[in-house]
Protein backbone atom coordinates (compact mmCIF):
# COMPACT_ATOMS: atom_id res chain seq x y z
CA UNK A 1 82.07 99.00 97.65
CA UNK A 2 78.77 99.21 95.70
CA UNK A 3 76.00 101.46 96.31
CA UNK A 4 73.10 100.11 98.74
CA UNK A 5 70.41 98.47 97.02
CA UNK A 6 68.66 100.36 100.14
CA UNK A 7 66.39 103.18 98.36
CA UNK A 8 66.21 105.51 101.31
CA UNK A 9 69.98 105.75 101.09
CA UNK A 10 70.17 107.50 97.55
CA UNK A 11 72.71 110.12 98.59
CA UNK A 12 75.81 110.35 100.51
CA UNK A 13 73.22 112.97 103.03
CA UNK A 14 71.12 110.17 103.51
CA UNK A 15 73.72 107.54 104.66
CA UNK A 16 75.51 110.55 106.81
CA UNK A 17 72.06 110.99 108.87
CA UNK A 18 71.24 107.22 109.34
CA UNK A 19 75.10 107.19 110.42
CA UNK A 20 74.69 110.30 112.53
CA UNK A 21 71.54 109.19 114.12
CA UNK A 22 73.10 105.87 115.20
CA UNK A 23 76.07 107.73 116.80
CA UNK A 24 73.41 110.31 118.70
CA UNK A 25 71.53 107.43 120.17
CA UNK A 26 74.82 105.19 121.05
CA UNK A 27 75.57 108.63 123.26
CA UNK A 28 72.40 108.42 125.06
CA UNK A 29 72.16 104.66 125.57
CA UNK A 30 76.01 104.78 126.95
CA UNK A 31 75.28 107.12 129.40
CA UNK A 32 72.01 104.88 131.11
CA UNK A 33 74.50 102.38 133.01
CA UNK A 34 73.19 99.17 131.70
CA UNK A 35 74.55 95.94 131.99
CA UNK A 36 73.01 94.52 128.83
CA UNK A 37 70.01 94.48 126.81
CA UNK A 38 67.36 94.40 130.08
CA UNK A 39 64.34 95.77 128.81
CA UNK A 40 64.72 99.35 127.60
CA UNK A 41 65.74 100.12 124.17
CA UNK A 42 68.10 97.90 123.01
CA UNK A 43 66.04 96.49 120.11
CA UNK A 44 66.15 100.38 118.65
CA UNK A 45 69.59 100.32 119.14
CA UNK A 46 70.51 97.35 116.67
CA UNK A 47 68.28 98.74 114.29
CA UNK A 48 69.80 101.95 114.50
CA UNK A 49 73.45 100.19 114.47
CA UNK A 50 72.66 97.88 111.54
CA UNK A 51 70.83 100.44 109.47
CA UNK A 52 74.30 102.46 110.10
CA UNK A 53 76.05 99.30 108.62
CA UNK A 54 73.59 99.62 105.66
CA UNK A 55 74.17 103.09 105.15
CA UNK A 56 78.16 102.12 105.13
CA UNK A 57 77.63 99.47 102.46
CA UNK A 58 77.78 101.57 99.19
CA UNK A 59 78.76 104.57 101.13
CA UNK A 60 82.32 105.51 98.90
CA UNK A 61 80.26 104.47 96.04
CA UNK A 62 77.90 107.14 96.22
CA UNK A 63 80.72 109.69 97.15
CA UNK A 64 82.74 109.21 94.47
CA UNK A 65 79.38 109.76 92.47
CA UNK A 66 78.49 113.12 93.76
CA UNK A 67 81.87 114.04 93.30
CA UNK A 68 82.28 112.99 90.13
CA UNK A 69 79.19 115.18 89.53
CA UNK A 70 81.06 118.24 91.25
CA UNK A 71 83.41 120.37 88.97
CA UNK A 72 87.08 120.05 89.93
CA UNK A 73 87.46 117.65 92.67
CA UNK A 74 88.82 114.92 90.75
CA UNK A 75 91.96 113.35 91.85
CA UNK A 76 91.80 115.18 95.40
CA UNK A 77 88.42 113.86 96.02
CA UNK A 78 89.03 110.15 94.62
CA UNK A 79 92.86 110.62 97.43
CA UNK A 80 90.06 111.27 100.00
CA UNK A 81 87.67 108.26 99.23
CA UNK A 82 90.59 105.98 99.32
CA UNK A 83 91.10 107.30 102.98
CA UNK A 84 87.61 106.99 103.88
CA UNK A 85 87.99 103.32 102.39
CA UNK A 86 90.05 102.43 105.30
CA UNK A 87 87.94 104.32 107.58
CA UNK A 88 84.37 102.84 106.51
CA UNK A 89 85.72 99.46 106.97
CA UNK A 90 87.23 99.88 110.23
CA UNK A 91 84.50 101.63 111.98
CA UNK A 92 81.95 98.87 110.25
CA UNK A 93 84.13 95.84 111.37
CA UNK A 94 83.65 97.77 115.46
CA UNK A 95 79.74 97.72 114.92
CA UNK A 96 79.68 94.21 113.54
CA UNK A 97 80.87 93.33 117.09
CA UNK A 98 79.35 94.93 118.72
CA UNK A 99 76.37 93.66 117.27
CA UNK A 100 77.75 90.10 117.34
CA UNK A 101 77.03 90.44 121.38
CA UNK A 102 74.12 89.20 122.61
CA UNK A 103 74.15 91.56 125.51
CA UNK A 104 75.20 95.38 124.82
CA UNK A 105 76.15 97.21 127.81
CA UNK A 106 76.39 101.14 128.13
CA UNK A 107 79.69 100.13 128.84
CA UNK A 108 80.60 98.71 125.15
CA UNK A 109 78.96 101.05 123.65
CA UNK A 110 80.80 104.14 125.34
CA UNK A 111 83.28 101.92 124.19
CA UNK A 112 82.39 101.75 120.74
CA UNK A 113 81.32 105.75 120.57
CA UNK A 114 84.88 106.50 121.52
CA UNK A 115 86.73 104.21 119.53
CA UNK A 116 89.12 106.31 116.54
CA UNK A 117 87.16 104.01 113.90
CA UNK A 118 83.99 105.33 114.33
CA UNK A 119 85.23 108.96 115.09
CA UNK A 120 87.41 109.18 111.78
CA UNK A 121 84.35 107.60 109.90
CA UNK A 122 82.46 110.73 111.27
CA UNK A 123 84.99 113.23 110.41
CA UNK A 124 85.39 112.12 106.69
CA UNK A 125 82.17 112.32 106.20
CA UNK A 126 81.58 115.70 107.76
CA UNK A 127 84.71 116.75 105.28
CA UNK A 128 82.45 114.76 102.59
CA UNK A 129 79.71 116.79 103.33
CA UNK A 130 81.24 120.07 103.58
CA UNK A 131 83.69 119.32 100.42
CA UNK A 132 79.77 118.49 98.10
CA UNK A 133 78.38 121.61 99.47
CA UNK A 134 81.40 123.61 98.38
CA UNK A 135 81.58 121.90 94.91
CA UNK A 136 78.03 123.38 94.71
CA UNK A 137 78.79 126.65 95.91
CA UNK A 138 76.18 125.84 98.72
């Protein structure tokens, strides 16, 4: 993957908040009960979900970046990126269709917040996150 030609996502911080924020509002919107897109907020939630695919596109780019920037992580963090490869593909092919819908129900989305994609995309990049701040002795 190459990094996002997307300027607000300069950091691997910036792409884990537009992700996180996606996620956040997926949980509320699941739990309203709708059918579809009837009024409401649907149009913030494919902006949210496609600025999340955004933020994927470049995403083990910029990790492997920062890392490379970090002293010591080397080989173990390159191991990890492979991993999170896998995982930023998978969780980005589940919001391509659900976006691919012309109707999005609570229902898919609950769907989509619980699928093991988007949950191990989370998880890496919590470790991601974590794994910088240590590098940094943050």
């Amino acid at each position: 993957m190459r990094p996002s030609a997307d300027s607000s996502f300069a950091s691997v911080a910036a792409r884990s908040d537009a992700i996180e924020e996606a996620y956040e509002f997926c949980l509320a919107y699941a739990a309203q009960g709708r059918r579809g897109d009837e009024g409401g907020p649907s149009g913030e939630l494919r902006r949210l979900l496609e600025r999340a695919l955004a933020a994927l596109d470049g995403l083990v780019a910029a990790a492997a970046a920062e890392f490379a920037a970090a002293p010591g992580d080397g080989e173990a963090a390159q191991a990890f990126l492979e991993v999170a490869k896998g995982d930023v593909a998978k969780a980005g092919a589940a919001i391509r269709l659900v976006l691919a819908r012309e109707a999005i129900s609570s229902q898919l989305i609950d769907n989509l917040n619980a699928s093991i994609h988007l949950r191990a995309l989370l998880t890496d990049l919590f470790l991601i996150d974590e794994s910088l701040k240590a590098g940094r002795g943050a």
